[in-house]
C-alpha atoms as a PDB file:
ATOM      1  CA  UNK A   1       5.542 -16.659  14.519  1.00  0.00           C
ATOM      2  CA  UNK A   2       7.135 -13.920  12.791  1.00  0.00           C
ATOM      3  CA  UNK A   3       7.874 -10.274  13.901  1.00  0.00           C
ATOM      4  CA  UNK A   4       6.223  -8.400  11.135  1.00  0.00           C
ATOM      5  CA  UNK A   5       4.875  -9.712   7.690  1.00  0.00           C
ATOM      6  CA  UNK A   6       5.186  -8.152   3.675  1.00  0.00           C
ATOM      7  CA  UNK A   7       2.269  -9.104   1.687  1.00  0.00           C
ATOM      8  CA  UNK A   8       2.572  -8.476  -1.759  1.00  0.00           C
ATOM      9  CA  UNK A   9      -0.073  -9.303  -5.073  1.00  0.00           C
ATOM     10  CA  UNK A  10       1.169 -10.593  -7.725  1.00  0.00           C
ATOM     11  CA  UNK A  11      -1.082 -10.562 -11.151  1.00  0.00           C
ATOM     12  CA  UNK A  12       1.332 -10.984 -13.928  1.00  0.00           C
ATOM     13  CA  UNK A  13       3.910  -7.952 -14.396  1.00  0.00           C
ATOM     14  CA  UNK A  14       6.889 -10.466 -13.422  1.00  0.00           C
ATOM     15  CA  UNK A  15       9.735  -7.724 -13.923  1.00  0.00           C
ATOM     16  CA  UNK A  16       7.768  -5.967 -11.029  1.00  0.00           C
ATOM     17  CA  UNK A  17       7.140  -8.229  -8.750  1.00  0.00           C
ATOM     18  CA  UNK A  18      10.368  -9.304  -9.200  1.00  0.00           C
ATOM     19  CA  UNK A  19      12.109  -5.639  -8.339  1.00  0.00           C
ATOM     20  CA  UNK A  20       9.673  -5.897  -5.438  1.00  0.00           C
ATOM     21  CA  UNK A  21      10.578  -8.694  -3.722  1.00  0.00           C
ATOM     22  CA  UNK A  22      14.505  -8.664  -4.284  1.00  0.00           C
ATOM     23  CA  UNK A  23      14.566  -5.298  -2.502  1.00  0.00           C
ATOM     24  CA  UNK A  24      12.094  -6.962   0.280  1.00  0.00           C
ATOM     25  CA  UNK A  25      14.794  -9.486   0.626  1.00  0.00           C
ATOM     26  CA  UNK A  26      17.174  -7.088   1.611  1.00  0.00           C
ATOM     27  CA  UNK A  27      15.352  -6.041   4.314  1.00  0.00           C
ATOM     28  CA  UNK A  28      17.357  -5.202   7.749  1.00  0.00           C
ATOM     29  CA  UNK A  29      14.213  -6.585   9.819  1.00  0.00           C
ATOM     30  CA  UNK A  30      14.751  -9.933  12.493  1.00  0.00           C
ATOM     31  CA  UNK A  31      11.388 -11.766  12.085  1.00  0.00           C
ATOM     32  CA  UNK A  32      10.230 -11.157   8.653  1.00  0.00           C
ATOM     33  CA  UNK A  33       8.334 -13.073   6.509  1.00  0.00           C
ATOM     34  CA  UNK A  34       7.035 -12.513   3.212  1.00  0.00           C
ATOM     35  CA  UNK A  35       3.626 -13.407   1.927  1.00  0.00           C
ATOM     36  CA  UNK A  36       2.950 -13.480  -1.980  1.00  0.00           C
ATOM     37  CA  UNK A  37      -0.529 -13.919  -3.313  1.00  0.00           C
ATOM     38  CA  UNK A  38      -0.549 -14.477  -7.143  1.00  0.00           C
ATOM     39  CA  UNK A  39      -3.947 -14.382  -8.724  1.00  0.00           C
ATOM     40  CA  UNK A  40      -3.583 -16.189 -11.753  1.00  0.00           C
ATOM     41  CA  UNK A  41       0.096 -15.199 -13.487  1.00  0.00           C
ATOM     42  CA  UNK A  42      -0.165 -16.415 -16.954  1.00  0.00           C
ATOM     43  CA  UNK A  43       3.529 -14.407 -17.613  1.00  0.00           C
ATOM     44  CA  UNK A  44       6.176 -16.988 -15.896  1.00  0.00           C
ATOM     45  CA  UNK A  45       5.265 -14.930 -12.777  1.00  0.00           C
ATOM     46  CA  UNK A  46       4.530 -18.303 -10.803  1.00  0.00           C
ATOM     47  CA  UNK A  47       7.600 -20.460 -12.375  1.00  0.00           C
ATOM     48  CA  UNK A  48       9.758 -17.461 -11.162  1.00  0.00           C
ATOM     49  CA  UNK A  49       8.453 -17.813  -7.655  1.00  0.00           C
ATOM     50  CA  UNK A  50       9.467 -21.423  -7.203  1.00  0.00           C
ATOM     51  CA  UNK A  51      12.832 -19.972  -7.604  1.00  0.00           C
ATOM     52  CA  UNK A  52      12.539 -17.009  -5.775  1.00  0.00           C
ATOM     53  CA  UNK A  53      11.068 -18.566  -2.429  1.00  0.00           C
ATOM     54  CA  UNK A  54      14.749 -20.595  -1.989  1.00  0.00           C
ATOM     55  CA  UNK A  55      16.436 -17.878  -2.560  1.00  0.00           C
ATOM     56  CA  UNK A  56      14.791 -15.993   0.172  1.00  0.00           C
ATOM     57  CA  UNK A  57      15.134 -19.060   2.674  1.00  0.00           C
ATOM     58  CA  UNK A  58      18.526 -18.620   2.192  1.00  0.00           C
ATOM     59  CA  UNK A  59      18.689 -15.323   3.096  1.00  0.00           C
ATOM     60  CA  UNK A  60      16.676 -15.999   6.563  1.00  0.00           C
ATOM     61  CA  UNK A  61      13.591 -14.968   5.247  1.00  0.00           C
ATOM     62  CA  UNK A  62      10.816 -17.254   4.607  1.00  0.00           C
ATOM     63  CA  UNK A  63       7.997 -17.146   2.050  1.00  0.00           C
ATOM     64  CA  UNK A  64       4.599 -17.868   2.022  1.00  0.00           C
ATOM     65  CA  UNK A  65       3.210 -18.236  -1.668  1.00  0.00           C
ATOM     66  CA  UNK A  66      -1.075 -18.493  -1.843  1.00  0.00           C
ATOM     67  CA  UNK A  67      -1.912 -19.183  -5.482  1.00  0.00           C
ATOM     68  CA  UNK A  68      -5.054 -18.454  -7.289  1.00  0.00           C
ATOM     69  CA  UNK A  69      -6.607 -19.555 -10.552  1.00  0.00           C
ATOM     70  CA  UNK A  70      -7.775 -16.241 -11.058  1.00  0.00           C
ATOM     71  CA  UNK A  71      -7.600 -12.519  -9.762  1.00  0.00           C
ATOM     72  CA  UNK A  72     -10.024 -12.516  -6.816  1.00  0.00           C
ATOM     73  CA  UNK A  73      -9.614  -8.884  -6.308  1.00  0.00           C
ATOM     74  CA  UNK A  74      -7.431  -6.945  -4.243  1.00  0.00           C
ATOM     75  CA  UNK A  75      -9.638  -6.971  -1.208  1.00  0.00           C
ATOM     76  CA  UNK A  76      -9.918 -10.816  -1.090  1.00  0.00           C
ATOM     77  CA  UNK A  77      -6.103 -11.249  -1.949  1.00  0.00           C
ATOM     78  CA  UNK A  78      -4.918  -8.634   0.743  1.00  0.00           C
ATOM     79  CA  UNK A  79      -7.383 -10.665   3.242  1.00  0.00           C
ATOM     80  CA  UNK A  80      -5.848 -13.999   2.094  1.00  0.00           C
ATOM     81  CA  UNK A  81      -2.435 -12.941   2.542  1.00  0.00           C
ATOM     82  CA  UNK A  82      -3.531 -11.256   6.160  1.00  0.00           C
ATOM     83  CA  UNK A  83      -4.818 -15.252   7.521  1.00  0.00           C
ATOM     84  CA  UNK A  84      -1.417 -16.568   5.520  1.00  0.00           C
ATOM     85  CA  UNK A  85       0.369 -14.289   7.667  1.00  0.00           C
ATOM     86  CA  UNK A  86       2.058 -14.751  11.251  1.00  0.00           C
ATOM     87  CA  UNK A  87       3.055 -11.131  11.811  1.00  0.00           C
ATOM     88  CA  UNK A  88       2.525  -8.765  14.414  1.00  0.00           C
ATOM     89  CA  UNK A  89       2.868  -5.846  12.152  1.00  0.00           C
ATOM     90  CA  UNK A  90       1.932  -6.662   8.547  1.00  0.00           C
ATOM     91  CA  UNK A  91       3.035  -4.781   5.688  1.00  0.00           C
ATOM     92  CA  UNK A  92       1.089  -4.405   2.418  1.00  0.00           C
ATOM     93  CA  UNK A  93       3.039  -3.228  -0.839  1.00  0.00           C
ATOM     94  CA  UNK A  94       2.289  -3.054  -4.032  1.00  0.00           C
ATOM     95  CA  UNK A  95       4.269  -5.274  -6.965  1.00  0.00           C
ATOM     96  CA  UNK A  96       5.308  -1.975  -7.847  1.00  0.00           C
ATOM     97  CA  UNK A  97       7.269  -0.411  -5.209  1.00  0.00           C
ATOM     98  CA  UNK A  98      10.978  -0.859  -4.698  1.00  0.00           C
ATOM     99  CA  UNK A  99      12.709  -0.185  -1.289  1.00  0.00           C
ATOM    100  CA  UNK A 100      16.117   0.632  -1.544  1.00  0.00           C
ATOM    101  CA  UNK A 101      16.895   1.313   2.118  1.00  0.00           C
ATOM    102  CA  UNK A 102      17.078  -2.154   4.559  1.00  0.00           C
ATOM    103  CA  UNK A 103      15.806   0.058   7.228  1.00  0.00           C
ATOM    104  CA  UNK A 104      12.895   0.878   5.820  1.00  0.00           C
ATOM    105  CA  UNK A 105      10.501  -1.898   8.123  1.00  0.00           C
ATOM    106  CA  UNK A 106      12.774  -0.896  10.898  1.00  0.00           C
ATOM    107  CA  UNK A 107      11.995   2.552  10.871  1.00  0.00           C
ATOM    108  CA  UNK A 108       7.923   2.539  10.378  1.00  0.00           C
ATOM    109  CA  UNK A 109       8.013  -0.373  12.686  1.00  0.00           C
ATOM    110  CA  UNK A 110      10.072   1.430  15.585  1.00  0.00           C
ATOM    111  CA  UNK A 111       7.817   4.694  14.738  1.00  0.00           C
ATOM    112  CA  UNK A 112       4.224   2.986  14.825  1.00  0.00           C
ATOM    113  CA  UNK A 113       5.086   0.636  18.327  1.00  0.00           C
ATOM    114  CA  UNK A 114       6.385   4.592  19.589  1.00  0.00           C
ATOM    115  CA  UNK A 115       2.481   5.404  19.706  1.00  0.00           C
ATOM    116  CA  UNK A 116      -0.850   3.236  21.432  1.00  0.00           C
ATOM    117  CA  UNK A 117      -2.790   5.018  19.121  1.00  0.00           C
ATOM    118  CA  UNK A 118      -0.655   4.886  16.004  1.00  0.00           C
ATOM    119  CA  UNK A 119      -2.233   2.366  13.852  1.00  0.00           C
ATOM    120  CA  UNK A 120      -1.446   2.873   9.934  1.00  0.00           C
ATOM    121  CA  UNK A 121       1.871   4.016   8.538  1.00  0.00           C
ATOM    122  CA  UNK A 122       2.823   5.550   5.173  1.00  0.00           C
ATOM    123  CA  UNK A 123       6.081   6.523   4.111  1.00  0.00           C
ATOM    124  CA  UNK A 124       6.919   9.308   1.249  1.00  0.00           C
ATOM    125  CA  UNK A 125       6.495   7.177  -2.159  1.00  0.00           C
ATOM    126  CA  UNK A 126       9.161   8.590  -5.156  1.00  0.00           C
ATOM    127  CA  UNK A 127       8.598   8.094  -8.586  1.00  0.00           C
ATOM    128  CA  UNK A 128      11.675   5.963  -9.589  1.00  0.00           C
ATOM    129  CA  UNK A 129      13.748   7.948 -12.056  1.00  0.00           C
ATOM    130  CA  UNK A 130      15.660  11.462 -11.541  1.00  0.00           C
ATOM    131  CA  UNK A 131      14.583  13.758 -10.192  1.00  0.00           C
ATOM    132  CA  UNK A 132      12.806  11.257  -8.335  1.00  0.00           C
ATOM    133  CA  UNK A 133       9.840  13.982  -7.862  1.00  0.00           C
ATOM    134  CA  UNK A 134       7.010  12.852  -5.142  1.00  0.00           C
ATOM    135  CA  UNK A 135       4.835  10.770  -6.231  1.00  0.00           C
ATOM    136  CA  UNK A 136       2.700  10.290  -2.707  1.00  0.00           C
ATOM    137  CA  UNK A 137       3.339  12.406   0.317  1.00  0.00           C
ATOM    138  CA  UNK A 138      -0.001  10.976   2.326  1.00  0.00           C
ATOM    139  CA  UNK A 139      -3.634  11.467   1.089  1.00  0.00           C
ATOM    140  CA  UNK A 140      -6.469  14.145   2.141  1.00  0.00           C
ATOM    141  CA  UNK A 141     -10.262  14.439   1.155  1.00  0.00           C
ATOM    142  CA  UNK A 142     -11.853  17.528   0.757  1.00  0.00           C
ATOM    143  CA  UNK A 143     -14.923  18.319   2.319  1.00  0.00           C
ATOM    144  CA  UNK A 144     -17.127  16.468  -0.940  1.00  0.00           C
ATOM    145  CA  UNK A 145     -15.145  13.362  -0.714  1.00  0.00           C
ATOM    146  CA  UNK A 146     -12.610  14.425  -3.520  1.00  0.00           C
ATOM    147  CA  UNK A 147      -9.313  12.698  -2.942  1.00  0.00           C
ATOM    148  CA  UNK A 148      -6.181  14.363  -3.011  1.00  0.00           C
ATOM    149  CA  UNK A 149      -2.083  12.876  -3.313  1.00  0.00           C
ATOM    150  CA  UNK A 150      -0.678  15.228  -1.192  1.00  0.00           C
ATOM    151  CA  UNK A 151       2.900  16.588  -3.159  1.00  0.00           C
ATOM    152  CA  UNK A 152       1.900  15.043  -6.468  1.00  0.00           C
ATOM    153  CA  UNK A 153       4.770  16.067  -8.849  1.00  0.00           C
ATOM    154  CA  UNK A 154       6.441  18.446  -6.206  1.00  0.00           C
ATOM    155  CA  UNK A 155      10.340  17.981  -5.548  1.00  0.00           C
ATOM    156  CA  UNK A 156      11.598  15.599  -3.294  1.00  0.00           C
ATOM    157  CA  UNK A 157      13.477  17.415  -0.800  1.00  0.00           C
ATOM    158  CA  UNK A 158      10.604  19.642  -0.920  1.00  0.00           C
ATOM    159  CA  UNK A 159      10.032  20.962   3.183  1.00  0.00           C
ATOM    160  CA  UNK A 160       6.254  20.863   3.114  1.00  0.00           C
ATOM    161  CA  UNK A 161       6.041  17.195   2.592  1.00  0.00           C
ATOM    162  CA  UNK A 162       8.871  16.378   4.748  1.00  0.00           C
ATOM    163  CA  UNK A 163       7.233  16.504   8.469  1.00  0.00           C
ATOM    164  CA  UNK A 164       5.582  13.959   9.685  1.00  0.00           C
ATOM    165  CA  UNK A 165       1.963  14.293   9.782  1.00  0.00           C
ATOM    166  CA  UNK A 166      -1.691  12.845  10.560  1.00  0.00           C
ATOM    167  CA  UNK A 167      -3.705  11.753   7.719  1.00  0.00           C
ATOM    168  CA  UNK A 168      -7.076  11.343   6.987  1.00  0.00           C
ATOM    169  CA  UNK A 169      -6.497   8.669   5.271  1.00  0.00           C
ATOM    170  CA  UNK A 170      -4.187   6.385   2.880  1.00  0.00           C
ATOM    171  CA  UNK A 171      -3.707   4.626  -0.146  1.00  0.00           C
ATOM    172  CA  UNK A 172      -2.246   0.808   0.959  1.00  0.00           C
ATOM    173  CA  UNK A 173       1.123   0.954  -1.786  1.00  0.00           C
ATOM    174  CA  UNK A 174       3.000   0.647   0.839  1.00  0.00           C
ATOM    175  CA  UNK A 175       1.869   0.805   4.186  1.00  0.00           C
ATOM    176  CA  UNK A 176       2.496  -1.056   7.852  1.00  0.00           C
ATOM    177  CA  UNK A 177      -0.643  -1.840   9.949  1.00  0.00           C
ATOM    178  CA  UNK A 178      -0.782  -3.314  13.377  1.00  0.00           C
ATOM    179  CA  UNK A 179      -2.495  -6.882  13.210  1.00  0.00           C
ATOM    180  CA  UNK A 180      -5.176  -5.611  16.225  1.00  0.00           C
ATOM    181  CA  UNK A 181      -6.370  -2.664  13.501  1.00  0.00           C
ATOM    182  CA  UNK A 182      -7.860  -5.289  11.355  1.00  0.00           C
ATOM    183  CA  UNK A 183      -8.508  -7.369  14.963  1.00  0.00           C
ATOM    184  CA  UNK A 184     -10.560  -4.880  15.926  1.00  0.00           C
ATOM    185  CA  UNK A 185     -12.369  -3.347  12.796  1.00  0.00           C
ATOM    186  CA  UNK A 186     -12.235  -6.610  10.273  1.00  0.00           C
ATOM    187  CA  UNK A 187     -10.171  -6.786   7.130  1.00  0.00           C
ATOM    188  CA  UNK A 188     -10.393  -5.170   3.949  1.00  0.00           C
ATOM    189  CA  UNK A 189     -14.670  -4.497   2.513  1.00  0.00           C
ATOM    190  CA  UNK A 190     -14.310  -7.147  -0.182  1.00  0.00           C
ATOM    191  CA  UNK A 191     -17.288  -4.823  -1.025  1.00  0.00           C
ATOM    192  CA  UNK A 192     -14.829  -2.179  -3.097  1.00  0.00           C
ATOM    193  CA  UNK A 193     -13.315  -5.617  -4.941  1.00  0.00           C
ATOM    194  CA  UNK A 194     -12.038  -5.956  -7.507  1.00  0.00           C
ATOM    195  CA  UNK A 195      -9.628  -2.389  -6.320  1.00  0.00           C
ATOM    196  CA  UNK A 196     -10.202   0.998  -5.355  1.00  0.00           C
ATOM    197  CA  UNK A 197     -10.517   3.010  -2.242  1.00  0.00           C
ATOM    198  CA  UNK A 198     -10.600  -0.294   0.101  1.00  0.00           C
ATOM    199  CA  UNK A 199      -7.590   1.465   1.806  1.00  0.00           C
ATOM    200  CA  UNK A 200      -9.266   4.636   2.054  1.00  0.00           C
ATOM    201  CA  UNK A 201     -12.016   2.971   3.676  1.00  0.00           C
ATOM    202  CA  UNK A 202      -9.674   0.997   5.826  1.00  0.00           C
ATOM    203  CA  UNK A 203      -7.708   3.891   7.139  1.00  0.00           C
ATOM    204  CA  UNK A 204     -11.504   5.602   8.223  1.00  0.00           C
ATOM    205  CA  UNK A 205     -12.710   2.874   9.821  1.00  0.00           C
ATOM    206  CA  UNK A 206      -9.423   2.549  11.499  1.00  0.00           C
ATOM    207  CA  UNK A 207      -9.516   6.363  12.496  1.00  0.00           C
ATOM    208  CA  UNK A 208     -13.116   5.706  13.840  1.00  0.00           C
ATOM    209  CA  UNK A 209     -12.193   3.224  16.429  1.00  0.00           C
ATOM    210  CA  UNK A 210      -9.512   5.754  17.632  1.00  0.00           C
ATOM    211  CA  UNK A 211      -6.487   4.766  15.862  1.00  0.00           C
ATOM    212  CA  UNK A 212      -4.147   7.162  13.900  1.00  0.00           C
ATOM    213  CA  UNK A 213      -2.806   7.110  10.173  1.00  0.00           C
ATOM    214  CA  UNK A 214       0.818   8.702   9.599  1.00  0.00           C
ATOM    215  CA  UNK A 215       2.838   9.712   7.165  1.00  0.00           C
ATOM    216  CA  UNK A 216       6.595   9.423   8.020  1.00  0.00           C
ATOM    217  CA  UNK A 217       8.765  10.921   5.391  1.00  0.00           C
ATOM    218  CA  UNK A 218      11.858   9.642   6.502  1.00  0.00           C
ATOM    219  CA  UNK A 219      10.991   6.810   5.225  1.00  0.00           C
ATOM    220  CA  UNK A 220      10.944   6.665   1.574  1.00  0.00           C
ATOM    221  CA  UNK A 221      10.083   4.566  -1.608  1.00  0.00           C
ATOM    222  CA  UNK A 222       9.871   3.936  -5.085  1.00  0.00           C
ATOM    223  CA  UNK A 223       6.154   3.544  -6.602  1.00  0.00           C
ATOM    224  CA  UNK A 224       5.578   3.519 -10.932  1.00  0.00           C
ATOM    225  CA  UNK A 225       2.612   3.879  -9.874  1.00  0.00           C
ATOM    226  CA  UNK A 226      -0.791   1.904 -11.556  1.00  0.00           C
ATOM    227  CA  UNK A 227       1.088  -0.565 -13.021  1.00  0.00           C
ATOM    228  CA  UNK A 228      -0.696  -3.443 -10.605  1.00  0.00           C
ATOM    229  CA  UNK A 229      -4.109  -2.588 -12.694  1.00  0.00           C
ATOM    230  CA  UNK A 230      -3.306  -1.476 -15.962  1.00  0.00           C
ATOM    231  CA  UNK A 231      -3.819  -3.241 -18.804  1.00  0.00           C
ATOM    232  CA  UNK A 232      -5.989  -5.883 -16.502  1.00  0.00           C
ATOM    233  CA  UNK A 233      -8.419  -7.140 -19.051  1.00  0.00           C
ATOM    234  CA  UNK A 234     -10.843  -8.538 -16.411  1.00  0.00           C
ATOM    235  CA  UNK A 235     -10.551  -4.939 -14.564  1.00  0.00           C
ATOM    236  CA  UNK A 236     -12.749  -1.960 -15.557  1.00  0.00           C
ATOM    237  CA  UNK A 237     -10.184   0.931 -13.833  1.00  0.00           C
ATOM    238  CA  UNK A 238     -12.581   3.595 -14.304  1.00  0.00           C
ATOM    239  CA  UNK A 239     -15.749   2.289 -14.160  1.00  0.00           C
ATOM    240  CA  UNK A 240     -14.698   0.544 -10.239  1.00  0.00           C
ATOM    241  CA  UNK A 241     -12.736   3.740  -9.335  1.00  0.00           C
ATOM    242  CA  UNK A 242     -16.831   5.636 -10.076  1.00  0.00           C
ATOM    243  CA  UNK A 243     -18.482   3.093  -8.180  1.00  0.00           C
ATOM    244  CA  UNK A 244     -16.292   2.622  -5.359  1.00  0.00           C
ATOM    245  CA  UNK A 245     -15.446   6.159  -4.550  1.00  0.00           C
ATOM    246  CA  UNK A 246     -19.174   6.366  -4.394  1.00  0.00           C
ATOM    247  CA  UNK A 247     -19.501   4.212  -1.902  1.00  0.00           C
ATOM    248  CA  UNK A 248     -16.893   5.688   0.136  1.00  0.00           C
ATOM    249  CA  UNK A 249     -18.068   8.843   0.097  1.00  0.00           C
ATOM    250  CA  UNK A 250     -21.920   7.225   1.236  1.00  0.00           C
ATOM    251  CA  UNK A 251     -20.329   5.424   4.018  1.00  0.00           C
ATOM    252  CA  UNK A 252     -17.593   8.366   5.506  1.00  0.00           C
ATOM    253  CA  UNK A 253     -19.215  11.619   4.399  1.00  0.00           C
ATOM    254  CA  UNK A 254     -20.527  12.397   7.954  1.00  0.00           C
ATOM    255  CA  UNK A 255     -17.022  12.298   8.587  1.00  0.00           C
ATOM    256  CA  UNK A 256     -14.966  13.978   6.058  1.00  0.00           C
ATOM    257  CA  UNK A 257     -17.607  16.699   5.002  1.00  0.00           C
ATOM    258  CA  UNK A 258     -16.615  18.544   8.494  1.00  0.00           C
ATOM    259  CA  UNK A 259     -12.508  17.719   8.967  1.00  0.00           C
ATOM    260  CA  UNK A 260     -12.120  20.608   7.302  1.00  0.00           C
ATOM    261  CA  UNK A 261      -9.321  18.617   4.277  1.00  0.00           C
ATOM    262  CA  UNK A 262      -8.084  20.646   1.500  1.00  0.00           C
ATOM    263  CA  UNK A 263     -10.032  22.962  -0.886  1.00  0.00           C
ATOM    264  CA  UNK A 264     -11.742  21.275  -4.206  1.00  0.00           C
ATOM    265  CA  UNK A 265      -8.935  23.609  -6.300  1.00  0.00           C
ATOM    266  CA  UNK A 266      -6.044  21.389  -4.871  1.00  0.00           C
ATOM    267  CA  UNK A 267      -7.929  18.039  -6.064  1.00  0.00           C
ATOM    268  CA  UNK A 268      -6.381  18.169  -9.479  1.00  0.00           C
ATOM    269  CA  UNK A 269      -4.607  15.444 -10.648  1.00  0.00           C
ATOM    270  CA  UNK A 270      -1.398  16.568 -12.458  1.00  0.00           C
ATOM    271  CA  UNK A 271      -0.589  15.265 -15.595  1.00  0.00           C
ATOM    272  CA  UNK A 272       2.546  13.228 -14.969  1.00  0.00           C
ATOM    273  CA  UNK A 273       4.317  10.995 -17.042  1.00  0.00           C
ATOM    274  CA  UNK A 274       4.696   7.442 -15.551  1.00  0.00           C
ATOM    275  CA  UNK A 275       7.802   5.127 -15.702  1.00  0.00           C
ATOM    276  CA  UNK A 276       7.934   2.121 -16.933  1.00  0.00           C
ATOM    277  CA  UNK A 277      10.182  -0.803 -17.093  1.00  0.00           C
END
């Protein structure tokens, strides 16, 4: 059984996933394994991972690849790869993300076992080129369920978004999660399939059965951000963003409308330009 586990999607985007899981491999963590759901790679993405799970063996890390004929949805993936998985802690990243420090498990890990009540873990997520501004410094929800990426565009070094924190909520690019969370509240609602806000809800359900989310800003990585989605011809991005944010706000307004999260003037999503590979 392993210590802690990294489950990653894969949909296509090889260049990603590949980035991804070469900096996984480096991690400084005894006990890891990493799980890779691909739902339906048409892009090489699968021939690549018959190479890539050898060369991870090697390294002392062992891979678990589920394959799909199609994309099931992020939900149902993240699920899949929580029943592949052996871990105590399990780890859920984006294809997206690169971690360049190998003590990046290490740290969350040692922070969330710190706390009982600590459940969900965040660290500070960078867009990947100089000046490497923030990108994701935790999430909030204002008081009529508008959500809100705490630092969006702000500098890195920035002191406001580098104390550790309680969240309302977060988004699951890269996160750590102790297995008895989803023991005790159930997996992710394959209701908000194919993608959208099934963190969100995850993190409130989590925070209802007395658990706490944290950011931890020591910890940081590198997010381009959307990439995992876009272009997804099976994937209507805004019209699932609409109908899943409604039905988080539905099912958690009794609790955000009185938490007393940030004003509707900071919900404003800053026009950023996005890296790409």
């Amino acid at each position: 059984m392993a210590e802690a586990s990294a489950v990653v999607l894969s949909y296509n985007k090889r260049e990603y996933t590949r980035r991804c899981l070469q900096s996984l491999v480096q991690t400084d963590y005894p006990g890891l394994e990493l799980v890779v759901v691909d739902q339906g790679s048409t892009d090489g993405t699968r021939e690549w991972l018959e190479t890539f799970v050898p060369e991870a063996a090697g390294r002392g890390i062992p891979v678990r690849v589920v394959q799909n004929d199609h994309n099931v949805g992020a939900c149902t993936g993240r699920n899949q790869g929580i029943a592949a998985a052996s871990g105590r802690l399990l780890a859920f990243l984006d294809n997206d993300v690169v971690v360049e420090d190998s003590g990046w498990l290490r740290a969350l890990a040692g922070r969330l076992d710190s706390e009982a009540g600590a459940g969900l873990i965040t660290p500070k997520l960078l867009y990947p080129v100089p000046p490497h501004l923030i990108q994701y410094a935790g999430c909030a929800v204002t008081p009529t369920g508008r959500i809100v990426y705490v630092g969006r565009g702000e500098a890195r070094d920035d002191p406001r978004f580098n104390e550790e924190r309680e969240l309302q909520c977060t988004i699951s690019a890269c996160i750590v999660v102790k297995r008895e969370v989803f023991d005790r509240v159930g997996t992710f609602d394959e209701a908000f399939n194919p993608v959208q806000y099934e963190d969100l809800d995850l993190s409130y359900r989590a925070r209802e059965a007395g658990y706490r989310v944290i950011y931890y800003p020591k910890v940081e990585a590198f997010h381009y951000e959307n990439v995992t989605t876009d272009g997804s011809p099976d994937v209507n991005f805004k019209y699932v963003t609409i109908k899943n944010g409604m039905l988080f706000k539905r099912r958690w307004r009794h609790m955000f409308s009185v938490e007393g999260g940030p004003e509707e003037s900071e919900a404003v999503w800053k026009p950023i330009e996005r890296p790409r590979i």
